[in-house]
PDB file of N, CA and C in Angstrom:
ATOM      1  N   UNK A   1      19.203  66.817   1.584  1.00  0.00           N
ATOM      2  CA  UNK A   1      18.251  65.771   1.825  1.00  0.00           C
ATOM      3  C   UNK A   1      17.706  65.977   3.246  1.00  0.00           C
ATOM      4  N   UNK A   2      16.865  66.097   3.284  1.00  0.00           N
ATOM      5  CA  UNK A   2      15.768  66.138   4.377  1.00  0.00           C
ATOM      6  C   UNK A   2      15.789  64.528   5.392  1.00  0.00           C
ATOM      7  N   UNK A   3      15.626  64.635   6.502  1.00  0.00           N
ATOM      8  CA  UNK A   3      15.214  63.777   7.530  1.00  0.00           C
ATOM      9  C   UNK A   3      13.873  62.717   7.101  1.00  0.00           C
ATOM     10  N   UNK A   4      13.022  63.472   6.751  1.00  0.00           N
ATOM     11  CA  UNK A   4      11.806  62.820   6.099  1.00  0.00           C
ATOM     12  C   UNK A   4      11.848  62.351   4.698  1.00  0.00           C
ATOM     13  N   UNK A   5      12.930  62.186   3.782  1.00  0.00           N
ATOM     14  CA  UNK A   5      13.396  62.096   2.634  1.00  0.00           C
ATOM     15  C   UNK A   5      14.698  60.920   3.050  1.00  0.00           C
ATOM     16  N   UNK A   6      15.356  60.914   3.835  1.00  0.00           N
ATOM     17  CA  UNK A   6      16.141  60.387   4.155  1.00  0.00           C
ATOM     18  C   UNK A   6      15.366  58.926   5.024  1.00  0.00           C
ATOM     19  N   UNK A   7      14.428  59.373   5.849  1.00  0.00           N
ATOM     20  CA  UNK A   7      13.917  57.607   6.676  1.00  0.00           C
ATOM     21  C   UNK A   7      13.199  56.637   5.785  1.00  0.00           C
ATOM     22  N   UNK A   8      12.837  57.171   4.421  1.00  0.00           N
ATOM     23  CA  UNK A   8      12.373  55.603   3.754  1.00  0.00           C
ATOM     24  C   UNK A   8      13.357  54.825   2.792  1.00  0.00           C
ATOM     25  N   UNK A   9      14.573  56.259   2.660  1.00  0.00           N
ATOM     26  CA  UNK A   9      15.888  55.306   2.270  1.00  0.00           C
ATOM     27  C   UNK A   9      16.456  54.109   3.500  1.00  0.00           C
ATOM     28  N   UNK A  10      16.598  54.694   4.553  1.00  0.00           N
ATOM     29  CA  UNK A  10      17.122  53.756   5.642  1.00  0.00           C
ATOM     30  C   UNK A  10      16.445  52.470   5.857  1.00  0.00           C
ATOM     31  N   UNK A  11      15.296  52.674   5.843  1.00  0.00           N
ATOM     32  CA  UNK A  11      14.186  51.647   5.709  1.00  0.00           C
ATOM     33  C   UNK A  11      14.582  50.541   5.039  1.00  0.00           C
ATOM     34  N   UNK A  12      14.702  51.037   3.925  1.00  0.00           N
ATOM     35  CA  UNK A  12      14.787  50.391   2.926  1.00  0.00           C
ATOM     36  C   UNK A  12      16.118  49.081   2.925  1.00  0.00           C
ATOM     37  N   UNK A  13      17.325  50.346   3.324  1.00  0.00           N
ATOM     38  CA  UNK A  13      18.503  49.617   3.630  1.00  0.00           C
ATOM     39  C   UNK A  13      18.850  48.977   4.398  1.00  0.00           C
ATOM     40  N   UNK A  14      18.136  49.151   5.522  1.00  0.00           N
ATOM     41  CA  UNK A  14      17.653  47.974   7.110  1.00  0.00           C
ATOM     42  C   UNK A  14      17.197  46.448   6.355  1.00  0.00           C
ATOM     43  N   UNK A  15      16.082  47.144   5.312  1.00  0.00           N
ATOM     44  CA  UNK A  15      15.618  46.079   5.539  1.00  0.00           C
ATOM     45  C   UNK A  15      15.575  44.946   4.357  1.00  0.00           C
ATOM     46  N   UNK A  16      17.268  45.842   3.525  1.00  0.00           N
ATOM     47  CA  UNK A  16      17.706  44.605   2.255  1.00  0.00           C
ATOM     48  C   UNK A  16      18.731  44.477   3.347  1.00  0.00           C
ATOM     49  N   UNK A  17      19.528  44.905   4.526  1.00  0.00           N
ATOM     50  CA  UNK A  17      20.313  44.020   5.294  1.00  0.00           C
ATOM     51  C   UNK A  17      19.549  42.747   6.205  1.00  0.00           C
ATOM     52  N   UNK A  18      18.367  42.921   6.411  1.00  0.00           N
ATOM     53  CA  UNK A  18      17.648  41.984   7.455  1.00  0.00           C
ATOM     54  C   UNK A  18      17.577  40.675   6.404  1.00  0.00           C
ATOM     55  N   UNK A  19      17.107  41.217   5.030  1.00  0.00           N
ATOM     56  CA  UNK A  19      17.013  40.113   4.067  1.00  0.00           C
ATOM     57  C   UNK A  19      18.128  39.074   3.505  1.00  0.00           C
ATOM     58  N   UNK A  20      19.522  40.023   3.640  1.00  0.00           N
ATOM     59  CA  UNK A  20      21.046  39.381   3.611  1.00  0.00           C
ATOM     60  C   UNK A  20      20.891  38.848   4.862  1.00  0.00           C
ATOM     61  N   UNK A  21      20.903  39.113   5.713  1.00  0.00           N
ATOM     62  CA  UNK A  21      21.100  37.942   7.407  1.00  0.00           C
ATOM     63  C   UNK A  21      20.395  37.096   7.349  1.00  0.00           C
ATOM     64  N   UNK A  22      18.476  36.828   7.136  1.00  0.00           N
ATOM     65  CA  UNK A  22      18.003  35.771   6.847  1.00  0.00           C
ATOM     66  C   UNK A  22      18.780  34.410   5.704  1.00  0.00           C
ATOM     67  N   UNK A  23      18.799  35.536   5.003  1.00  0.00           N
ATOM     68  CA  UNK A  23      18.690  34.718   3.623  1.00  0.00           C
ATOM     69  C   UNK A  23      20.620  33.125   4.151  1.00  0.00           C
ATOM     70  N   UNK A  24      21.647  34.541   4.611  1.00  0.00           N
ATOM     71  CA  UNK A  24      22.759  33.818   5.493  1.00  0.00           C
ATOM     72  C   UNK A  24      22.314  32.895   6.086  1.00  0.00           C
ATOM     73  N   UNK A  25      21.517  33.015   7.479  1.00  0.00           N
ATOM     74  CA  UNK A  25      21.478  32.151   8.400  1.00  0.00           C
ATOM     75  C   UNK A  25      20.348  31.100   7.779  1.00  0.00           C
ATOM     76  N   UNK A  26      19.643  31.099   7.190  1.00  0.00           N
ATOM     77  CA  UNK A  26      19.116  29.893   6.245  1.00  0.00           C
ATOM     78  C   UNK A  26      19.901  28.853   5.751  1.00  0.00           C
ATOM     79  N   UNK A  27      20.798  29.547   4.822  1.00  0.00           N
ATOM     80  CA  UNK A  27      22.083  28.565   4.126  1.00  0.00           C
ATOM     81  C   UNK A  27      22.619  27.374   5.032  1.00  0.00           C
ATOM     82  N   UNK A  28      23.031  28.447   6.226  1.00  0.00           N
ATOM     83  CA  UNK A  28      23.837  27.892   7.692  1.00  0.00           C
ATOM     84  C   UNK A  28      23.156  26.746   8.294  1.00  0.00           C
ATOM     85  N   UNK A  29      21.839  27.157   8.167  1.00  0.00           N
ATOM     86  CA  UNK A  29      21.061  26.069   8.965  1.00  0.00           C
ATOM     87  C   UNK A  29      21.057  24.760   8.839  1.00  0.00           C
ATOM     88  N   UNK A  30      21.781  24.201   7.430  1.00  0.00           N
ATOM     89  CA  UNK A  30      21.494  22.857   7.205  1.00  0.00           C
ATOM     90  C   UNK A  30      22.846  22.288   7.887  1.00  0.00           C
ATOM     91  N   UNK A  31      24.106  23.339   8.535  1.00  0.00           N
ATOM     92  CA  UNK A  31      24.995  22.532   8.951  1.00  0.00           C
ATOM     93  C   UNK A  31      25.032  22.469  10.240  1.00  0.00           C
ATOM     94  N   UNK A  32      24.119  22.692  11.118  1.00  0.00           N
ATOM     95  CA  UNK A  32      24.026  22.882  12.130  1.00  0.00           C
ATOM     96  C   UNK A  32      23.560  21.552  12.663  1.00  0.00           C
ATOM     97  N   UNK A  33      24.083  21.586  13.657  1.00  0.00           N
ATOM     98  CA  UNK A  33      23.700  19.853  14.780  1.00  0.00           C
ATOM     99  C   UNK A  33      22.349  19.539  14.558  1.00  0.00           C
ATOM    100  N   UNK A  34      21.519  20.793  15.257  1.00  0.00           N
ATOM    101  CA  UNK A  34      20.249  20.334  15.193  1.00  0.00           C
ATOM    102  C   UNK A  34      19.827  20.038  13.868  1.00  0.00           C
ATOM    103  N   UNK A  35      19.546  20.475  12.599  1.00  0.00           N
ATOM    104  CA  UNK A  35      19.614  20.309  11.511  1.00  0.00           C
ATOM    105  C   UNK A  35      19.708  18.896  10.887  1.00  0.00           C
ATOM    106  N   UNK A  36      21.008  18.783  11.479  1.00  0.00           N
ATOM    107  CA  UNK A  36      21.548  16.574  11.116  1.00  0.00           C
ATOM    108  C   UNK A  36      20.944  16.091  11.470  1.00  0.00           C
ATOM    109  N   UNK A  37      20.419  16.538  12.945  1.00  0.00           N
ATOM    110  CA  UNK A  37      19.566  15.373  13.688  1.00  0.00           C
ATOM    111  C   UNK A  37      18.251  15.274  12.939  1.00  0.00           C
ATOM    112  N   UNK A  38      17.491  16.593  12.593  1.00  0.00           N
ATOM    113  CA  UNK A  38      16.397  16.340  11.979  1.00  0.00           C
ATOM    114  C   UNK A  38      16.424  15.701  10.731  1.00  0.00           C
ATOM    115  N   UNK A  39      17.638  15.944   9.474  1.00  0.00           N
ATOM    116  CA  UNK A  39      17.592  15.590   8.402  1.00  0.00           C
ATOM    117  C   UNK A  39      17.755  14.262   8.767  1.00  0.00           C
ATOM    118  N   UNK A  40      18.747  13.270   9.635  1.00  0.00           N
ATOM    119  CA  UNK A  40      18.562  11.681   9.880  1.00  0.00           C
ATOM    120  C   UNK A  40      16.880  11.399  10.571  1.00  0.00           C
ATOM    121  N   UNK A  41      16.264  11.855  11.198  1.00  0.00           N
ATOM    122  CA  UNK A  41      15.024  11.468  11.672  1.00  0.00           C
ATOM    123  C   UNK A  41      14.088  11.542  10.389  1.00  0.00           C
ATOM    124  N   UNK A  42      14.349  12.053   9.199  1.00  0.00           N
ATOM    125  CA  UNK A  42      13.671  12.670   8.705  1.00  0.00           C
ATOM    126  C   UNK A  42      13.773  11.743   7.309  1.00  0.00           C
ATOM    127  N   UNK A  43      15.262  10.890   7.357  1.00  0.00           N
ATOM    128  CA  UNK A  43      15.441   9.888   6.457  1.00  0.00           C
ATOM    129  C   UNK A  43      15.541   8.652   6.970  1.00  0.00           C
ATOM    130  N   UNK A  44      15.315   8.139   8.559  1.00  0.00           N
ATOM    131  CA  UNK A  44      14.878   6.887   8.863  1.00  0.00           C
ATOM    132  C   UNK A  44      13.188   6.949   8.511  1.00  0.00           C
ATOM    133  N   UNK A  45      12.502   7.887   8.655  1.00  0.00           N
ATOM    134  CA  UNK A  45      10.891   7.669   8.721  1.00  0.00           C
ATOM    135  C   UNK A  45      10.604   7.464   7.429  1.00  0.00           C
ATOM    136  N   UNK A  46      11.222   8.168   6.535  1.00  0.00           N
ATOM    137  CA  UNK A  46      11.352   7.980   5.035  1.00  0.00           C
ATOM    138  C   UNK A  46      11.665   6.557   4.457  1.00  0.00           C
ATOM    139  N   UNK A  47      12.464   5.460   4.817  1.00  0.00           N
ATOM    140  CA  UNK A  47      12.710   4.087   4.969  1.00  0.00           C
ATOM    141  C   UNK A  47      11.991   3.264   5.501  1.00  0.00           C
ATOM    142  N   UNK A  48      11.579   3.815   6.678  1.00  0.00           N
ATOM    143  CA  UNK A  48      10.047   2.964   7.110  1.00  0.00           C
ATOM    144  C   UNK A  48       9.124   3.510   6.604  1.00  0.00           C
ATOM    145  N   UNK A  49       8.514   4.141   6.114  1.00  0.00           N
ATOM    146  CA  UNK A  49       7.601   4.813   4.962  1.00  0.00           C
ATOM    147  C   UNK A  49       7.712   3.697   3.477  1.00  0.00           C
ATOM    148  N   UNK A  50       9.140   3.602   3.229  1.00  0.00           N
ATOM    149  CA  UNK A  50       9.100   2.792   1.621  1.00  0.00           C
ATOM    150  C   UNK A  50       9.023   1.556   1.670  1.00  0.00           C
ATOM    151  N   UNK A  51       9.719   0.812   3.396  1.00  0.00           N
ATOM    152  CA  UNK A  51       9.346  -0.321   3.425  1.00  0.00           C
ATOM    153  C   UNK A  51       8.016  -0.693   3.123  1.00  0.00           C
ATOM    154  N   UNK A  52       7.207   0.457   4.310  1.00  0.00           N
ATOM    155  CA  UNK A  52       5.435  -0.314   4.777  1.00  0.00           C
ATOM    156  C   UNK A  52       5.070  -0.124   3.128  1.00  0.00           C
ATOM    157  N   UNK A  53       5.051   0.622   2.471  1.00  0.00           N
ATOM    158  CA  UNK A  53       4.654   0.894   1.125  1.00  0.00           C
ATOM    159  C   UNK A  53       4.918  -0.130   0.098  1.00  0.00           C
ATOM    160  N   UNK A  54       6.060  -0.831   0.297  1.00  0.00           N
ATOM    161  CA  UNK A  54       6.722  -2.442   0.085  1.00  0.00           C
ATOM    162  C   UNK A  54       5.461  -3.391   0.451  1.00  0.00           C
ATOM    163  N   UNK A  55       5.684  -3.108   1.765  1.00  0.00           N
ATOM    164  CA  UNK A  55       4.779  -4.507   2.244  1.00  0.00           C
ATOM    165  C   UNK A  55       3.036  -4.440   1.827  1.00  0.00           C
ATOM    166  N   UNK A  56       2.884  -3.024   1.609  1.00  0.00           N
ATOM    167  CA  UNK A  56       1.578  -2.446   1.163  1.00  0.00           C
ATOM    168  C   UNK A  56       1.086  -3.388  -0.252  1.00  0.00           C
ATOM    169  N   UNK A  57       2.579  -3.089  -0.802  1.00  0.00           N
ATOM    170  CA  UNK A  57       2.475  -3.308  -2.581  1.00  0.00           C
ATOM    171  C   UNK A  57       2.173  -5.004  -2.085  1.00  0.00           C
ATOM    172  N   UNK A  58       2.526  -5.763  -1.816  1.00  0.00           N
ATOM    173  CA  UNK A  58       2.853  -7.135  -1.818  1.00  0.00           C
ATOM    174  C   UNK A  58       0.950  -7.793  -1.221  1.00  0.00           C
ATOM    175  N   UNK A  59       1.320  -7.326  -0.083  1.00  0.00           N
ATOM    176  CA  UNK A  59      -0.563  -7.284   0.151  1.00  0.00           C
ATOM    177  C   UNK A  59      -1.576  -7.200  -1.016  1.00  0.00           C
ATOM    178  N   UNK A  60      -1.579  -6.087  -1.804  1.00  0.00           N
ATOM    179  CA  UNK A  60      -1.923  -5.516  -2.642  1.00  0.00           C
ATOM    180  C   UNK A  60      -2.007  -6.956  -3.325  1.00  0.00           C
ATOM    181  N   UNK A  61      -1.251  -7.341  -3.619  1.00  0.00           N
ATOM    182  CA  UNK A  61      -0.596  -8.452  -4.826  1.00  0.00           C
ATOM    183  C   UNK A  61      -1.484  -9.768  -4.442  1.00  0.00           C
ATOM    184  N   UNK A  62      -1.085 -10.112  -3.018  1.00  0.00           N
ATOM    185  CA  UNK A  62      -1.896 -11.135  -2.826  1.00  0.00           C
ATOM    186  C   UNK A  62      -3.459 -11.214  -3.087  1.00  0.00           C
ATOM    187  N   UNK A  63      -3.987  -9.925  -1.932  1.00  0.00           N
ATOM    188  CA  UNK A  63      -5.711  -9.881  -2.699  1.00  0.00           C
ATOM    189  C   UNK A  63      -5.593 -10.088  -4.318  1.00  0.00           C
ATOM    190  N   UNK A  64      -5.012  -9.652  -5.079  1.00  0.00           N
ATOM    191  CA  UNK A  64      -5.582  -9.914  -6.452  1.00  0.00           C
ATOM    192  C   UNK A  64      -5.632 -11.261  -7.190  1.00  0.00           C
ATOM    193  N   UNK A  65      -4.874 -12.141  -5.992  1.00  0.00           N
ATOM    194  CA  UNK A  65      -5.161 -13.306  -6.529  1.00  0.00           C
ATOM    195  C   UNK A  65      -5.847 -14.159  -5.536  1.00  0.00           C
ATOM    196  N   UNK A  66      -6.954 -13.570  -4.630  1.00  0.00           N
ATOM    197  CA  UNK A  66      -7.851 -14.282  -4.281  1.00  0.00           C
ATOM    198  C   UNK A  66      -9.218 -14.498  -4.973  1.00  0.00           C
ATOM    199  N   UNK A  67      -9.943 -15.114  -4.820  1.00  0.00           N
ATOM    200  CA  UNK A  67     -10.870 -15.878  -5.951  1.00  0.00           C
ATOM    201  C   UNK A  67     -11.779 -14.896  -5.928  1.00  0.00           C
ATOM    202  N   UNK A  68     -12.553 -14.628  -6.473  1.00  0.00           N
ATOM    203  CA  UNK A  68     -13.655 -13.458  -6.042  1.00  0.00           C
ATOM    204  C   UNK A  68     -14.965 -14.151  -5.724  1.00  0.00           C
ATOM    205  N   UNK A  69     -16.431 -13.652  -5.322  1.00  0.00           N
ATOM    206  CA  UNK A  69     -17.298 -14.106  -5.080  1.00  0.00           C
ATOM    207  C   UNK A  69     -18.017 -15.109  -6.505  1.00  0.00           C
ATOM    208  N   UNK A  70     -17.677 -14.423  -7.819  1.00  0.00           N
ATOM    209  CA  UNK A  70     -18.491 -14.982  -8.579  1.00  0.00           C
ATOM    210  C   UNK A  70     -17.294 -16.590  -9.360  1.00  0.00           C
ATOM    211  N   UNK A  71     -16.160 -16.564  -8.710  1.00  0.00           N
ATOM    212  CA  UNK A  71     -14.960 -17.801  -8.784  1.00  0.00           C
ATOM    213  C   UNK A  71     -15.648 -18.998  -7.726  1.00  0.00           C
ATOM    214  N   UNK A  72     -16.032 -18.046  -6.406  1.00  0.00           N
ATOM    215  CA  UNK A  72     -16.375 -19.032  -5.341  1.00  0.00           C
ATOM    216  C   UNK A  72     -17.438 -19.511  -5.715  1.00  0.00           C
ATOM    217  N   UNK A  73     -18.853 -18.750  -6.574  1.00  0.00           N
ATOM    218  CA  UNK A  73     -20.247 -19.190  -6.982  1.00  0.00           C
ATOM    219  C   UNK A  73     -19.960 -20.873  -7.780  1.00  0.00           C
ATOM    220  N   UNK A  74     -19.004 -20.387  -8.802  1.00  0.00           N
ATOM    221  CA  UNK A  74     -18.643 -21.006 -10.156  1.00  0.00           C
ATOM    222  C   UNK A  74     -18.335 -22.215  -9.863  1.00  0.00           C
ATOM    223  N   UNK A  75     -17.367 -22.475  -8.966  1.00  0.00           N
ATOM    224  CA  UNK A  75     -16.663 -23.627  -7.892  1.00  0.00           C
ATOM    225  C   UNK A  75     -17.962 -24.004  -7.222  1.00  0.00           C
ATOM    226  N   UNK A  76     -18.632 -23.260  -6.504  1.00  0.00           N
ATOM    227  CA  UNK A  76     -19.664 -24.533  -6.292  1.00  0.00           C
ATOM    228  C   UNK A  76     -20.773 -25.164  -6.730  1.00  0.00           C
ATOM    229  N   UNK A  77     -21.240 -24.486  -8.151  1.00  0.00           N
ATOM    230  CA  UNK A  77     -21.456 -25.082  -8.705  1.00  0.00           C
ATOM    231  C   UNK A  77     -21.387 -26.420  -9.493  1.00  0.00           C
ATOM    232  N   UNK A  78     -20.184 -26.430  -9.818  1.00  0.00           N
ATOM    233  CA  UNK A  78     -19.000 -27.363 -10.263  1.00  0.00           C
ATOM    234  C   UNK A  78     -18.876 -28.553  -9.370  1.00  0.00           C
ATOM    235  N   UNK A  79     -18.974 -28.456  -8.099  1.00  0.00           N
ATOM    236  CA  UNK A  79     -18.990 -29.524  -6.834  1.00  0.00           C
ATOM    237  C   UNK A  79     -20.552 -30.220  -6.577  1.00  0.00           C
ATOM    238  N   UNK A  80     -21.489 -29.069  -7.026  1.00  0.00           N
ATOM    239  CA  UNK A  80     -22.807 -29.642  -6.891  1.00  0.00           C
ATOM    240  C   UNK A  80     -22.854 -30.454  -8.564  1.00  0.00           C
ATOM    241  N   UNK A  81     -22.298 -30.477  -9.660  1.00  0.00           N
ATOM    242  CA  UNK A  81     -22.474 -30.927 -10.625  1.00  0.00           C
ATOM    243  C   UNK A  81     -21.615 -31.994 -10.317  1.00  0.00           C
ATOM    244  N   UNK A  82     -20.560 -32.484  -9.740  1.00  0.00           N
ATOM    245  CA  UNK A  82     -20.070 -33.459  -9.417  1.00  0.00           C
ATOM    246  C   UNK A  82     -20.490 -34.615  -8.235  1.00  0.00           C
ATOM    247  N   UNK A  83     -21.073 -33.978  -7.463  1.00  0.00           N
ATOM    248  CA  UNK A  83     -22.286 -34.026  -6.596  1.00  0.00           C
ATOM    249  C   UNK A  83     -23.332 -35.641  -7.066  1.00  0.00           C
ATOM    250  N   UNK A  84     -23.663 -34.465  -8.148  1.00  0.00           N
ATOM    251  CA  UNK A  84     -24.979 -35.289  -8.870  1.00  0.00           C
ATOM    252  C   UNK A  84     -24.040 -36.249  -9.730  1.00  0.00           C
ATOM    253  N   UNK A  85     -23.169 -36.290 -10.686  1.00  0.00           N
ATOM    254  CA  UNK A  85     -22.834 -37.656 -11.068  1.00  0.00           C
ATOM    255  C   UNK A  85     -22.416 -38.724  -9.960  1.00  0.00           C
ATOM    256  N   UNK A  86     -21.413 -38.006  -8.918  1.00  0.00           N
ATOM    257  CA  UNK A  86     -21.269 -39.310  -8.001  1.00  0.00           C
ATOM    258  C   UNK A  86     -22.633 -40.278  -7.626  1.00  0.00           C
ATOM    259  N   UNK A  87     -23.619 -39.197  -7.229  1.00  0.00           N
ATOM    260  CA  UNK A  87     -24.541 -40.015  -7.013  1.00  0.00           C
ATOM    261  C   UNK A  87     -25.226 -41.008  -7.981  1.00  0.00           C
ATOM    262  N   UNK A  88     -25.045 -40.399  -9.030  1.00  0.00           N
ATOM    263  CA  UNK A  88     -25.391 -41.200 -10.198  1.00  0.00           C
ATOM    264  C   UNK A  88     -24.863 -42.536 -10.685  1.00  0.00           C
ATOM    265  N   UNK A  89     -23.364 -42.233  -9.959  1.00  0.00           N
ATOM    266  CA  UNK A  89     -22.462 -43.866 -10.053  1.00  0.00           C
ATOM    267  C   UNK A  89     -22.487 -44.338  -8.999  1.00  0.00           C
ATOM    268  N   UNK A  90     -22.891 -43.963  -8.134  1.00  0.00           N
ATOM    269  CA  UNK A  90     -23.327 -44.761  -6.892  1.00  0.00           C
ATOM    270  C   UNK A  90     -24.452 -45.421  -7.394  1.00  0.00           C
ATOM    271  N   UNK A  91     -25.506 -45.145  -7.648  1.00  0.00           N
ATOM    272  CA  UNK A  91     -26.933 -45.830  -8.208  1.00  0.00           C
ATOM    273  C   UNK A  91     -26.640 -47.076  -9.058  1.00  0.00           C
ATOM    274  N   UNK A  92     -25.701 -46.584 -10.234  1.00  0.00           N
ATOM    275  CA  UNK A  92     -25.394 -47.355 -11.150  1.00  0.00           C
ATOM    276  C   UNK A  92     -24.748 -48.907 -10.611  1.00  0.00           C
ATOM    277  N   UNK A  93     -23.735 -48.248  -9.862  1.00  0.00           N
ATOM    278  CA  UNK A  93     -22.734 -49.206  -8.936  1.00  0.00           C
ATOM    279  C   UNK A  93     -23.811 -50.582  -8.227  1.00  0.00           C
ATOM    280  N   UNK A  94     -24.646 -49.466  -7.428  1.00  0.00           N
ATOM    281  CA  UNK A  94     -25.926 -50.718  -6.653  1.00  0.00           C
ATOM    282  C   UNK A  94     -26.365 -51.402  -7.447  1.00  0.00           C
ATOM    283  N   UNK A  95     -26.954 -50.989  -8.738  1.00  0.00           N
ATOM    284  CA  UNK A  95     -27.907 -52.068  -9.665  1.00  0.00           C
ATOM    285  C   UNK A  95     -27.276 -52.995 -10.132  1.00  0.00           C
ATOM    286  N   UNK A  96     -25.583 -52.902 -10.049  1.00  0.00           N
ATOM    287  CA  UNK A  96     -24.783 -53.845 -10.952  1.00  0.00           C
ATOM    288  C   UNK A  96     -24.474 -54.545 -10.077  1.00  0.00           C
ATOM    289  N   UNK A  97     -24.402 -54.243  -8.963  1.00  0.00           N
ATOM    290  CA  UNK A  97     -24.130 -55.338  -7.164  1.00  0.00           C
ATOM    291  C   UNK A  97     -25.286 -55.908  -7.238  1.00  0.00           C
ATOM    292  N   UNK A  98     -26.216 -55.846  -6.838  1.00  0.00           N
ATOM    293  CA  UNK A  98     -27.695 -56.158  -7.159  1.00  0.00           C
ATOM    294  C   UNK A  98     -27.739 -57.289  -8.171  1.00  0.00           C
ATOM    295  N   UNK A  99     -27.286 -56.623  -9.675  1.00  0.00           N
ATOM    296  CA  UNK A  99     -27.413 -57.643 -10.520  1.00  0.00           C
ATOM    297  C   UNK A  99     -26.871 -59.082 -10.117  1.00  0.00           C
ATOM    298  N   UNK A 100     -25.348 -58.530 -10.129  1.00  0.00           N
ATOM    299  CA  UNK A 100     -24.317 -59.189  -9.162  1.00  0.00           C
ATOM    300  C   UNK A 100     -24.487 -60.715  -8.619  1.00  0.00           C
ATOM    301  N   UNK A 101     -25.425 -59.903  -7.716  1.00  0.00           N
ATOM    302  CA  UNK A 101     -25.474 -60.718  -6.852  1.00  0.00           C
ATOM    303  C   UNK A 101     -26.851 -62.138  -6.737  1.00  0.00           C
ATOM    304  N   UNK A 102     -27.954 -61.494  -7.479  1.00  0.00           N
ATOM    305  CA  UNK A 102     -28.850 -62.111  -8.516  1.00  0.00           C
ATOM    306  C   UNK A 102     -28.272 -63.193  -8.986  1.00  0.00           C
ATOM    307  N   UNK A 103     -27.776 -63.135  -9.443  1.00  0.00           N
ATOM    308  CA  UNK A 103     -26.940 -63.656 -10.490  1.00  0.00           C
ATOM    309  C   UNK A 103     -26.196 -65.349  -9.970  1.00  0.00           C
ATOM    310  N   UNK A 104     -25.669 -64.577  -9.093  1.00  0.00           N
ATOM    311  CA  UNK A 104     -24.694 -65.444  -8.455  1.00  0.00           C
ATOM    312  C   UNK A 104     -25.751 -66.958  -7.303  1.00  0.00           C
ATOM    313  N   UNK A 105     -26.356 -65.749  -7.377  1.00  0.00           N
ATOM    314  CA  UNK A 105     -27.554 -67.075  -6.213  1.00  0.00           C
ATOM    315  C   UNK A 105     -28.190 -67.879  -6.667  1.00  0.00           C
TER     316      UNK A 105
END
């Protein structure tokens, strides 16, 4: 075997050992200090994430039971139609005081 026949075997074998050491120190990495610290930072933000998403949903909830523009139209309509009978028993009310009072004199 030749020198030049021989360096793309080595190559090769460098570089399925470089791929065994990565592939090792990957595994390793999740027990490592720094590692914990990130995986806890990484599951408090995750908790405040599901809360606000909580409080998101609930928001959510309330708008859908606010009245919409054509609830608010409807309603005042309804107040102007009540509107006009009060006034209408008010009128009524006077002519019968009126009578009332006709009456009485």
């Amino acid at each position: 075997m030749t020198l030049s026949q021989s360096i793309p075997i080595a190559c090769a074998v460098i570089s399925a050992l470089c791929a065994v050491f990565v592939a090792w120190r990957a595994s390793r990495w999740r027990e490592s200090d720094e590692a914990q610290k990130l995986i806890a930072r990484v599951g408090a933000v995750e908790g405040r994430m599901t809360k606000a998403e909580g409080r998101l949903d609930g928001i959510d909830e309330k708008f859908d039971d606010l009245p919409t523009e054509a609830d608010i139209a409807r309603l005042e309509g309804e107040i102007g139609t009540v509107k006009e009978l009060c006034r209408a028993a008010a009128a009524g009310v006077a002519r019968i005081e009126t009578f009332m009072m006709q009456r009485t004199s």
